[in-house]
N, C-alpha and C. Protein backbone atom coordinates (compact mmCIF):
# COMPACT_ATOMS: atom_id res chain seq x y z
N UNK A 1 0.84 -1.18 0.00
CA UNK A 1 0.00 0.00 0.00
C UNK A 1 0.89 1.25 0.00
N UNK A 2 0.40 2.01 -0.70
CA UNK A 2 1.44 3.44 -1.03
C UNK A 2 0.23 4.33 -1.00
N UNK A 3 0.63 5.61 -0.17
CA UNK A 3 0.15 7.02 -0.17
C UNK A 3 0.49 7.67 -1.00
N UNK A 4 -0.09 8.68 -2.26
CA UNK A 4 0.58 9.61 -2.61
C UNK A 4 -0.33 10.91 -3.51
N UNK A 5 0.51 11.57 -3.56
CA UNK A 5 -0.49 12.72 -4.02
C UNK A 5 -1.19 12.34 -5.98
N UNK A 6 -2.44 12.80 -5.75
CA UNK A 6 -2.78 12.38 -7.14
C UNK A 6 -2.01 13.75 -7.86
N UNK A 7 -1.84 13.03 -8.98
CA UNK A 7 -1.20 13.80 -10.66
C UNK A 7 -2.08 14.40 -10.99
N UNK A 8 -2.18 15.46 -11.98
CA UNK A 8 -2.83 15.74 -13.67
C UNK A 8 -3.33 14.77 -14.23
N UNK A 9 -2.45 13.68 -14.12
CA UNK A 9 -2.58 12.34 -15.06
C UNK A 9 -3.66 11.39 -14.98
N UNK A 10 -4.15 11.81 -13.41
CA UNK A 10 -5.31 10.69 -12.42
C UNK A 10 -6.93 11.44 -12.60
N UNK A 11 -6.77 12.52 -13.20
CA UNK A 11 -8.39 13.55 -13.13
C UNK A 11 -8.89 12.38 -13.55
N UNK A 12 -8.91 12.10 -14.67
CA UNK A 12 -9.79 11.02 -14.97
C UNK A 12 -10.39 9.57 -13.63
N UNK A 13 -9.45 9.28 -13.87
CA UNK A 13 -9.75 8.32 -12.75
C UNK A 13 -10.40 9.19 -11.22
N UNK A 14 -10.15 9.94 -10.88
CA UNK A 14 -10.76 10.34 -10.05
C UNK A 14 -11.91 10.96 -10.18
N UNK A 15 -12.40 11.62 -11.65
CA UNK A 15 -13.80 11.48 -11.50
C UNK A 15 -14.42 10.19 -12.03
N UNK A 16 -14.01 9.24 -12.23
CA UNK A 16 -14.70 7.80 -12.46
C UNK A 16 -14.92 7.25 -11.09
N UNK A 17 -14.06 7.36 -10.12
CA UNK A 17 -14.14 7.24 -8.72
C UNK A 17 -15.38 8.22 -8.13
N UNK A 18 -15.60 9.20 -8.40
CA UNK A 18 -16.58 9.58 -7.88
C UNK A 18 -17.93 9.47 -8.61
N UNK A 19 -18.00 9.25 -9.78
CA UNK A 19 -18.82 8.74 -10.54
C UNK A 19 -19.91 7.41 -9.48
N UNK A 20 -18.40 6.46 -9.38
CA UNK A 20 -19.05 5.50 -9.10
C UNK A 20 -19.36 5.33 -7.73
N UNK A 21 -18.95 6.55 -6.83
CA UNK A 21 -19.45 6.61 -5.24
C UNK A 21 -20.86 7.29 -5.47
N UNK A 22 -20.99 8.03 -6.72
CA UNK A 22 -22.61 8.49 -6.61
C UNK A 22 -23.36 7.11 -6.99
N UNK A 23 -22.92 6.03 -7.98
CA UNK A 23 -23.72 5.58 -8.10
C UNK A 23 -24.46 4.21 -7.13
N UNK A 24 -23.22 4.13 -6.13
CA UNK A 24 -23.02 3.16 -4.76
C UNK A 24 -24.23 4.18 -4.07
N UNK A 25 -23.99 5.21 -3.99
CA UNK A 25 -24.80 5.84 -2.98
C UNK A 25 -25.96 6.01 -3.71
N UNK A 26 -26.99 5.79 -4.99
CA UNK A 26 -28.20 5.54 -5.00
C UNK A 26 -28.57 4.53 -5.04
N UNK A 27 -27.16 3.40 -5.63
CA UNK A 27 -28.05 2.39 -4.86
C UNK A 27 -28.74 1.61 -3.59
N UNK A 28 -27.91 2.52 -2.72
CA UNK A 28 -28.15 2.06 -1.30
C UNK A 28 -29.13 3.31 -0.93
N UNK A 29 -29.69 4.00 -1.94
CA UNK A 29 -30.41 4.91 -1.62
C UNK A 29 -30.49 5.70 -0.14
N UNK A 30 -29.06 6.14 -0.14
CA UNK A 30 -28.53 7.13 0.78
C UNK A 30 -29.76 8.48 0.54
N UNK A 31 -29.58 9.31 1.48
CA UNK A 31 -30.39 10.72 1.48
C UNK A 31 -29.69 11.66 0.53
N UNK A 32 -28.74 11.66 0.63
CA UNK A 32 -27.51 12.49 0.10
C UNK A 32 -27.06 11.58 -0.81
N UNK A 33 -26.35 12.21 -2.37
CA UNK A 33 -26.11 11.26 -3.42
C UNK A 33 -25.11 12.77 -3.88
N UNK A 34 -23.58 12.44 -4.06
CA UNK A 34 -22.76 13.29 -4.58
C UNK A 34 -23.04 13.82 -6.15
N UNK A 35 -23.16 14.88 -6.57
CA UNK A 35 -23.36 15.42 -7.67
C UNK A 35 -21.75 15.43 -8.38
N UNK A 36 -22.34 15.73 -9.48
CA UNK A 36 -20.94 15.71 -10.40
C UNK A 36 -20.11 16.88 -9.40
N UNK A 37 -18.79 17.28 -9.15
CA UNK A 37 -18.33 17.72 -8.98
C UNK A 37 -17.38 18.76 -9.98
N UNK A 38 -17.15 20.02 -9.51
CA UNK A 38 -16.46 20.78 -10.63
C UNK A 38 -15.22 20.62 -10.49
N UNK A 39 -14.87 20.04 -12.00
CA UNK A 39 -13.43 20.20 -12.68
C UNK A 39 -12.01 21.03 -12.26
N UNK A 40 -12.76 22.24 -12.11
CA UNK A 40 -12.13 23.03 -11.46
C UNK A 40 -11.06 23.06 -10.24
N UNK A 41 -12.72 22.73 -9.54
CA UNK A 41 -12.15 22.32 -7.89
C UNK A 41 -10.96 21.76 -8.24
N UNK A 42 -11.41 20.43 -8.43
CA UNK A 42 -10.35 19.36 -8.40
C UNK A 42 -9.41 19.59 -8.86
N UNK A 43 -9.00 20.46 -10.20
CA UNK A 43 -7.55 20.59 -10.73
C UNK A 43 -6.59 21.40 -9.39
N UNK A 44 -7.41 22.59 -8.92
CA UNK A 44 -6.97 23.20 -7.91
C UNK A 44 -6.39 21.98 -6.89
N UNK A 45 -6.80 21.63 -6.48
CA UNK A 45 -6.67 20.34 -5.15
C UNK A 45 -5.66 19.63 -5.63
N UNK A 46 -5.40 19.55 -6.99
CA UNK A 46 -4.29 18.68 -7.09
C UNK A 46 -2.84 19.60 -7.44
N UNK A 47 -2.81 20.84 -8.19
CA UNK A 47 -2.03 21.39 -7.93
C UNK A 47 -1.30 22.12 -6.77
N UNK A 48 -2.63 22.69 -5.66
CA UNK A 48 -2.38 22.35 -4.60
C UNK A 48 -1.48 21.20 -3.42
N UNK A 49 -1.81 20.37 -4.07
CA UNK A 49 -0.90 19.21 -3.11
C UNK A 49 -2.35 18.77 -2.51
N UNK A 50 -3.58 18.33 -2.64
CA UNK A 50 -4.34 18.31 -1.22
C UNK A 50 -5.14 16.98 -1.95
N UNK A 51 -5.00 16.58 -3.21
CA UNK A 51 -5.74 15.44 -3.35
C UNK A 51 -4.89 14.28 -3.79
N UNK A 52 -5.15 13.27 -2.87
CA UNK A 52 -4.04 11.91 -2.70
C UNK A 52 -4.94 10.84 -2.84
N UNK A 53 -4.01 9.32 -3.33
CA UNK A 53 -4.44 8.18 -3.75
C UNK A 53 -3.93 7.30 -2.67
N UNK A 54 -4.67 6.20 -3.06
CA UNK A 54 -3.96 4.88 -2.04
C UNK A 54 -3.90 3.88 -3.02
N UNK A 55 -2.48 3.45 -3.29
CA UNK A 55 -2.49 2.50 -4.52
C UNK A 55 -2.16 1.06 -3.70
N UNK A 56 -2.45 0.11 -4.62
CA UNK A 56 -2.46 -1.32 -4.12
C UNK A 56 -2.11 -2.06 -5.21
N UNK A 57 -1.06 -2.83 -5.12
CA UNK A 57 -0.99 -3.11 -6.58
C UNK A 57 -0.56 -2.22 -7.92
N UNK A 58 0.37 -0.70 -7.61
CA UNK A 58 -0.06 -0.07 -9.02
C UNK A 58 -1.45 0.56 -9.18
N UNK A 59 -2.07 0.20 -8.16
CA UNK A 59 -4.06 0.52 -9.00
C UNK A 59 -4.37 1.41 -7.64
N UNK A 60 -4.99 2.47 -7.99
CA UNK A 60 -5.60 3.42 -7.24
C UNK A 60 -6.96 2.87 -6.71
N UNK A 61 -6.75 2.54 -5.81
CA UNK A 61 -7.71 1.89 -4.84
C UNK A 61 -8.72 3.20 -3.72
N UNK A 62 -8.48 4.33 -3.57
CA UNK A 62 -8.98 5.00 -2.64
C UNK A 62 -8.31 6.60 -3.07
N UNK A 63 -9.76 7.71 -2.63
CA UNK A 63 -9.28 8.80 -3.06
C UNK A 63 -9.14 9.87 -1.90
N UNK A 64 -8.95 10.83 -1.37
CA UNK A 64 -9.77 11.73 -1.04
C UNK A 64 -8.97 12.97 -1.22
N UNK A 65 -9.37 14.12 -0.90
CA UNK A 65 -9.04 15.44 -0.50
C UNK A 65 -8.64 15.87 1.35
N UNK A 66 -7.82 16.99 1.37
CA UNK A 66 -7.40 17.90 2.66
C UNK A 66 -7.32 18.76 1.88
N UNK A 67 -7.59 19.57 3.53
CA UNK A 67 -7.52 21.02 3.53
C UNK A 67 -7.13 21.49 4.88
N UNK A 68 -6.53 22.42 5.08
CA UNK A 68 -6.29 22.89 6.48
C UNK A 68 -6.91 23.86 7.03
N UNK A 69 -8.28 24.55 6.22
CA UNK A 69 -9.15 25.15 6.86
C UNK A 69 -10.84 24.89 6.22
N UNK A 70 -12.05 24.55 6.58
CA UNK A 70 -13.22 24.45 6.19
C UNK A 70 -14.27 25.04 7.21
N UNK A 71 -14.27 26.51 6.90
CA UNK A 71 -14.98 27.28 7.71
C UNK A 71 -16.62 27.34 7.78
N UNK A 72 -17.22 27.39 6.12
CA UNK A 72 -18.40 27.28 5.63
C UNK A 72 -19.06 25.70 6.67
N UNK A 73 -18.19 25.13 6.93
CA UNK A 73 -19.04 23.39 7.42
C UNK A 73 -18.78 23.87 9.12
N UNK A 74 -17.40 24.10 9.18
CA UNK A 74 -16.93 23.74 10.84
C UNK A 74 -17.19 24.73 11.60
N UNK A 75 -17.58 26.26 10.98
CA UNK A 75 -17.70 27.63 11.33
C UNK A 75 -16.86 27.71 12.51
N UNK A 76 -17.06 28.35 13.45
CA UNK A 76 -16.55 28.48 14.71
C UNK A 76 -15.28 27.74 14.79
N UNK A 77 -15.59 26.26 14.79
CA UNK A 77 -14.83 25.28 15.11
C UNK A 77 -13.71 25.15 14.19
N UNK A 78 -13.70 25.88 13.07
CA UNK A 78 -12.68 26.11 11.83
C UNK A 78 -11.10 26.91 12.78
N UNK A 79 -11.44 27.50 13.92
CA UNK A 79 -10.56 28.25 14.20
C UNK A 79 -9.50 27.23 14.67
N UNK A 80 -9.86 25.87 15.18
CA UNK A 80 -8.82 24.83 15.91
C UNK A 80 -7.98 24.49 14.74
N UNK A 81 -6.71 24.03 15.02
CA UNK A 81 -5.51 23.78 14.03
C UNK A 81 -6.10 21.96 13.88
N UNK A 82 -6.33 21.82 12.83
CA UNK A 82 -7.19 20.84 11.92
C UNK A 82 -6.87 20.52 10.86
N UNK A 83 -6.50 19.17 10.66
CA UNK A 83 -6.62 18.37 8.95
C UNK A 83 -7.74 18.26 8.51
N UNK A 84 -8.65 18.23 7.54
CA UNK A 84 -10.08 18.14 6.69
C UNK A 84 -10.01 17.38 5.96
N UNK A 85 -10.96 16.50 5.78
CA UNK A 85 -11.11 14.83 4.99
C UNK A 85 -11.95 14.87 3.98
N UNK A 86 -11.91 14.86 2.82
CA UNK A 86 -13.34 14.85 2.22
C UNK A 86 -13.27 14.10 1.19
N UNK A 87 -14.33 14.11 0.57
CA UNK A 87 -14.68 13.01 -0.80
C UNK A 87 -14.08 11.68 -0.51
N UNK A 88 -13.94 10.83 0.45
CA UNK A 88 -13.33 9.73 0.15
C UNK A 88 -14.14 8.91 -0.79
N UNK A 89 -13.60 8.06 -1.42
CA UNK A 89 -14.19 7.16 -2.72
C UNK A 89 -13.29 5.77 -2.89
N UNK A 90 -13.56 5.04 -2.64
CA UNK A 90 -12.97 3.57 -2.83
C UNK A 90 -13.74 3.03 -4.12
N UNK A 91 -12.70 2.09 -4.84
CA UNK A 91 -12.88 1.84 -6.26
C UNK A 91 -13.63 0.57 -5.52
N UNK A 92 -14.75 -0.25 -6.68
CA UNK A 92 -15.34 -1.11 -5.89
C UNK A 92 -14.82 -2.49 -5.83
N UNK A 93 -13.77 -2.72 -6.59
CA UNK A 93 -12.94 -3.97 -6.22
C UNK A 93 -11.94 -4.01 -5.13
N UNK A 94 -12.18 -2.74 -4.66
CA UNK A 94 -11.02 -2.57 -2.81
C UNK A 94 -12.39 -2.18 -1.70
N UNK A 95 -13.36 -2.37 -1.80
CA UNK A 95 -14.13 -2.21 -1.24
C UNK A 95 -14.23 -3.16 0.21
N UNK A 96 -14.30 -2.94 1.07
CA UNK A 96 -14.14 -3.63 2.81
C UNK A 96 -12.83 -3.78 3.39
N UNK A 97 -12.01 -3.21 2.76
CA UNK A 97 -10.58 -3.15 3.70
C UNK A 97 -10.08 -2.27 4.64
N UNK A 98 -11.36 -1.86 4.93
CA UNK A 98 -11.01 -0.28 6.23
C UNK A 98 -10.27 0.76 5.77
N UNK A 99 -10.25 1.53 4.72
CA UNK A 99 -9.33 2.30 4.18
C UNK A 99 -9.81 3.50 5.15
N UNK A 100 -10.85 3.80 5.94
CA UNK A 100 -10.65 5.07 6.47
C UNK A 100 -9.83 4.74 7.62
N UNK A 101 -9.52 3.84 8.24
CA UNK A 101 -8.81 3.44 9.28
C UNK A 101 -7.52 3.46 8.69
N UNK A 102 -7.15 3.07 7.68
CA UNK A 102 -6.00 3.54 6.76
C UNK A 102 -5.25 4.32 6.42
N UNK A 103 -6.05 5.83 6.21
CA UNK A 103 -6.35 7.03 6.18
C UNK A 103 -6.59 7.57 7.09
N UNK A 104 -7.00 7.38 8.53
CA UNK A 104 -6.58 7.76 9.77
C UNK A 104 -5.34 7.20 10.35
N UNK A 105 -4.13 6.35 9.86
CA UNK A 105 -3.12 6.41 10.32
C UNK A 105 -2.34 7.17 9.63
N UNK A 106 -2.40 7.27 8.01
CA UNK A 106 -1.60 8.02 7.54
C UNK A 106 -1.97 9.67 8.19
N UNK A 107 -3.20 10.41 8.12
CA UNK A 107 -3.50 11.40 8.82
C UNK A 107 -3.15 11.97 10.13
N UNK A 108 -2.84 11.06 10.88
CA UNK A 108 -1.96 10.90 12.26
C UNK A 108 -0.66 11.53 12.07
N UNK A 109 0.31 11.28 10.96
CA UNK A 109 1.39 11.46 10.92
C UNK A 109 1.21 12.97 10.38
N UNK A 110 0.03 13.04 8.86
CA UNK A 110 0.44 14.35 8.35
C UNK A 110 -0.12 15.83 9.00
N UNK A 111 -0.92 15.09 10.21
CA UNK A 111 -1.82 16.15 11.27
C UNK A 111 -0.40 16.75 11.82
N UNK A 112 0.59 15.89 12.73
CA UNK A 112 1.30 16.10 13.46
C UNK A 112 2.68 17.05 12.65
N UNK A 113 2.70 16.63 11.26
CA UNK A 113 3.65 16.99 10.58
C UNK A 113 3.79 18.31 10.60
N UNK A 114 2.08 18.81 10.19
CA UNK A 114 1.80 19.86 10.35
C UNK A 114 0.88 20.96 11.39
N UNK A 115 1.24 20.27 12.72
CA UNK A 115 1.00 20.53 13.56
C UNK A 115 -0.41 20.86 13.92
N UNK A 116 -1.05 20.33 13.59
CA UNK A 116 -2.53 19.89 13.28
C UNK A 116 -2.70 19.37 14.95
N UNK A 117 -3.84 19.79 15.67
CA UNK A 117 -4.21 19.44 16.67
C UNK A 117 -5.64 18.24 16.43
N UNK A 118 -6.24 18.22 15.28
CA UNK A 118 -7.36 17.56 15.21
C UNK A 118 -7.45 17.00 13.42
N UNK A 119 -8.39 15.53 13.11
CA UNK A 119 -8.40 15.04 11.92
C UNK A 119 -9.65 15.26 11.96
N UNK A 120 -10.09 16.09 10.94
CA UNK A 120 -11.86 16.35 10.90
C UNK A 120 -12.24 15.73 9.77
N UNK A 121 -13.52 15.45 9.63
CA UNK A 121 -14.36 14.82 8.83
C UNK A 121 -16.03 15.56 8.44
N UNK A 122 -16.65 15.02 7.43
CA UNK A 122 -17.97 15.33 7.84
C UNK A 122 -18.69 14.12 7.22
N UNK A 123 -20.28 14.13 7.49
CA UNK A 123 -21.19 13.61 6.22
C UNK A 123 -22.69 14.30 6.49
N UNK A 124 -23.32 14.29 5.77
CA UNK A 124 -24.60 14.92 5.18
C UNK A 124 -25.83 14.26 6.21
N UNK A 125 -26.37 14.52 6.42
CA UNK A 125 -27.85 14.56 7.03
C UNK A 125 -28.00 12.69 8.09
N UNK A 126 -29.15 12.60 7.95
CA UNK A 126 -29.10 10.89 8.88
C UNK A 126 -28.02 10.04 7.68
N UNK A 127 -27.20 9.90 7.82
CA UNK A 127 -26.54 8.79 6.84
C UNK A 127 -25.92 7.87 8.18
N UNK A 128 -26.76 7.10 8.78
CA UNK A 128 -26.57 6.52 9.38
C UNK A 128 -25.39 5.33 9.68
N UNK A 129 -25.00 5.22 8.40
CA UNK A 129 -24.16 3.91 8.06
C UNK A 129 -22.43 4.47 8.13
N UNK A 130 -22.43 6.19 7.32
CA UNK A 130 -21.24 6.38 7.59
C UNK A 130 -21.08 6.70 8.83
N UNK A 131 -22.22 7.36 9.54
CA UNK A 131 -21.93 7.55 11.07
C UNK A 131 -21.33 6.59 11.68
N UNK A 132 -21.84 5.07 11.63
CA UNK A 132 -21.40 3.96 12.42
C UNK A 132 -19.94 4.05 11.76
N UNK A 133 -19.78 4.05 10.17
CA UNK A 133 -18.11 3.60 10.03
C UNK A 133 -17.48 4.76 10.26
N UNK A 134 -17.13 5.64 10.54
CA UNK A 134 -16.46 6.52 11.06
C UNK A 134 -16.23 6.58 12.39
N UNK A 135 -17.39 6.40 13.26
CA UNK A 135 -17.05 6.11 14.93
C UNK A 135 -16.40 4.78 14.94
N UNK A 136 -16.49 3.73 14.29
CA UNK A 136 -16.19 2.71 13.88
C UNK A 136 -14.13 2.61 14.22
N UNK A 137 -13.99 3.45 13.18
CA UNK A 137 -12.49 3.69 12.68
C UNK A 137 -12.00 5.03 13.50
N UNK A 138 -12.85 5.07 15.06
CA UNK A 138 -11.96 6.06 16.12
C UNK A 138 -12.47 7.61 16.46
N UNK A 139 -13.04 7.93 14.97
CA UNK A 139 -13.65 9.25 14.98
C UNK A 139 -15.15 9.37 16.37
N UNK A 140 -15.10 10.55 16.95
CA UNK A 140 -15.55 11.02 17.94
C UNK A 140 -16.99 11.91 17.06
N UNK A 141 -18.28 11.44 17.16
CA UNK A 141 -19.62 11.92 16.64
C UNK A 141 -19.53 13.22 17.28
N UNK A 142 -19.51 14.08 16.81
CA UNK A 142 -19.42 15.30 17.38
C UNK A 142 -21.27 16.07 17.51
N UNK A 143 -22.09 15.37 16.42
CA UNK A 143 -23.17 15.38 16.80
C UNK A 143 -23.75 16.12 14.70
N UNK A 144 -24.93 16.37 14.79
CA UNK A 144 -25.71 17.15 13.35
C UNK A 144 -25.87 18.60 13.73
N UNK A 145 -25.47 19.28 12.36
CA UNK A 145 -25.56 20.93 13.07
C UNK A 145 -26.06 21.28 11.62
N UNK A 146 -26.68 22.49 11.32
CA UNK A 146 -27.34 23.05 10.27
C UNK A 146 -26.07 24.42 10.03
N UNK A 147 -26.04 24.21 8.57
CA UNK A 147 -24.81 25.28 8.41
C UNK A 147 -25.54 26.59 8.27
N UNK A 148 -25.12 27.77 8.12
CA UNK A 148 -25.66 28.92 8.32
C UNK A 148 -25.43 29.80 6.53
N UNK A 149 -23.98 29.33 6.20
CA UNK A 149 -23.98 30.17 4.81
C UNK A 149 -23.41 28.65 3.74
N UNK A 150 -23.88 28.10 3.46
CA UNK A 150 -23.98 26.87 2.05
C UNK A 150 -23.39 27.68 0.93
N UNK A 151 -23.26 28.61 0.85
CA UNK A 151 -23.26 29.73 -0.73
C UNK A 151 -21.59 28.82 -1.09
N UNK A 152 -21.17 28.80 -2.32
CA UNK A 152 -20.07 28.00 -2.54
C UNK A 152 -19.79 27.15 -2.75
N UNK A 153 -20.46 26.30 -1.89
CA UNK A 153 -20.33 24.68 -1.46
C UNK A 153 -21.17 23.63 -2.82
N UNK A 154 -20.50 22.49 -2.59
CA UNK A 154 -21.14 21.69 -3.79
C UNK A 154 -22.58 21.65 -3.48
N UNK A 155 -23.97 20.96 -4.19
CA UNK A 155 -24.94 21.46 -4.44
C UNK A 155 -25.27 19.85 -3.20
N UNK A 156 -24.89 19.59 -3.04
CA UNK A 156 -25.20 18.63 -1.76
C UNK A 156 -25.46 18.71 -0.32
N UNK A 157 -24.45 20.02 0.11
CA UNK A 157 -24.97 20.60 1.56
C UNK A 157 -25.76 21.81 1.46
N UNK A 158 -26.53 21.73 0.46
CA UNK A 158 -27.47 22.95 0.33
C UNK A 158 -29.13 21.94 1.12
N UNK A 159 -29.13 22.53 2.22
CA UNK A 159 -30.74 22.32 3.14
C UNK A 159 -30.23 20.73 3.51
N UNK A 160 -29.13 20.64 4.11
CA UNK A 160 -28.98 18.89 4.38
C UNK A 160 -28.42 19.45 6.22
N UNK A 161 -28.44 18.93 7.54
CA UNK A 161 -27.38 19.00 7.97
C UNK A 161 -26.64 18.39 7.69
N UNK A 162 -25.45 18.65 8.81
CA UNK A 162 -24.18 18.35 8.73
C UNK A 162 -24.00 17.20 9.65
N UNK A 163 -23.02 16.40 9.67
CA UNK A 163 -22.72 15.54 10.44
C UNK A 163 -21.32 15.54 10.83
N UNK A 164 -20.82 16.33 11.89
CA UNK A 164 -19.25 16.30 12.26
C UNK A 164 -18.29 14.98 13.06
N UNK A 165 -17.54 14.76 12.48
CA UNK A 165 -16.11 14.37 13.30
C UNK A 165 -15.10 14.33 13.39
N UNK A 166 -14.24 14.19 14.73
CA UNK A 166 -13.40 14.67 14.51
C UNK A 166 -12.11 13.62 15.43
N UNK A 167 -10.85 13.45 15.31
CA UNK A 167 -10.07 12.48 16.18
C UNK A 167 -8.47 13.28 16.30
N UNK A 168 -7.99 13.17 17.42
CA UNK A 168 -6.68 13.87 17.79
C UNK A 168 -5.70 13.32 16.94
N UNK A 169 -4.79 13.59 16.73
CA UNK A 169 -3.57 12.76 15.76
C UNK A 169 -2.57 11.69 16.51
């Protein structure tokens, strides 16, 4: 298993990865179902440094994004020195190998690296199932909160709460 930052070279694959987490999530007819995401974003995130793979084999098995500040979700709570987790997406032939537990050890190291006091997370409204796997893999339910300004944000936390968590490094 190898960590590393996604390329230019991976856009593709990473929106096929999220492609296919929207389409996991209607079939389990989740409340919340990820919309296409903008292009944009993502090129940013990767020139940035903030969107990384988990390869297995050569093969990109798992995706997500960081950030070191997400004020619009965490408001207030944006002010604590914090890593930010988002979009994770597992390809569906690596599917049940605990990759967020995976991704909370590697996060451990790059919280501390960068002196990160906390590994935050979120998810969308009753999604009951990621709630369990996230407390699951250590994260602390911090509880559902209703955001106050959505303006920006992908078209998914528009009228959904929020679902926070968060774990020390």
């Amino acid at each position: 298993m190898i960590i590393e930052n996604v390329t230019p070279a991976d856009i593709d694959t990473v929106f096929d990865l999220y492609r296919i987490a929207a389409d996991y999530q209607r079939s389990k007819q989740t409340v919340v179902v990820w919309p296409e995401f903008d292009r944009t974003m993502v090129e940013t995130e990767i020139r940035e440094l903030r969107q990384w793979k988990l390869l297995i084999d050569g093969r990109v098995a798992c995706i997500w994004a960081t950030t070191f500040s997400d004020e619009q979700i965490w408001e207030e709570r944006n002010q604590d020195a914090a890593v930010y987790i988002h979009r994770i997406a597992t390809h569906p032939d690596f599917r049940g190998q605990h990759f967020v537990k995976r991704i909370v050890d590697w996060a451990r190291t790059y919280a501390r690296l960068h002196h990160k006091d906390f590994i935050r997370l979120d998810t969308l409204d009753r999604n009951t199932g990621l709630i369990r796997h996230y407390t699951a893999s250590g994260f602390d339910f911090l509880g559902m909160f209703h955001m106050q300004d959505t303006e920006g944000l992908p078209e998914h936390y528009h009228g959904k709460p929020v679902c926070l968590f968060q774990i020390p490094p």
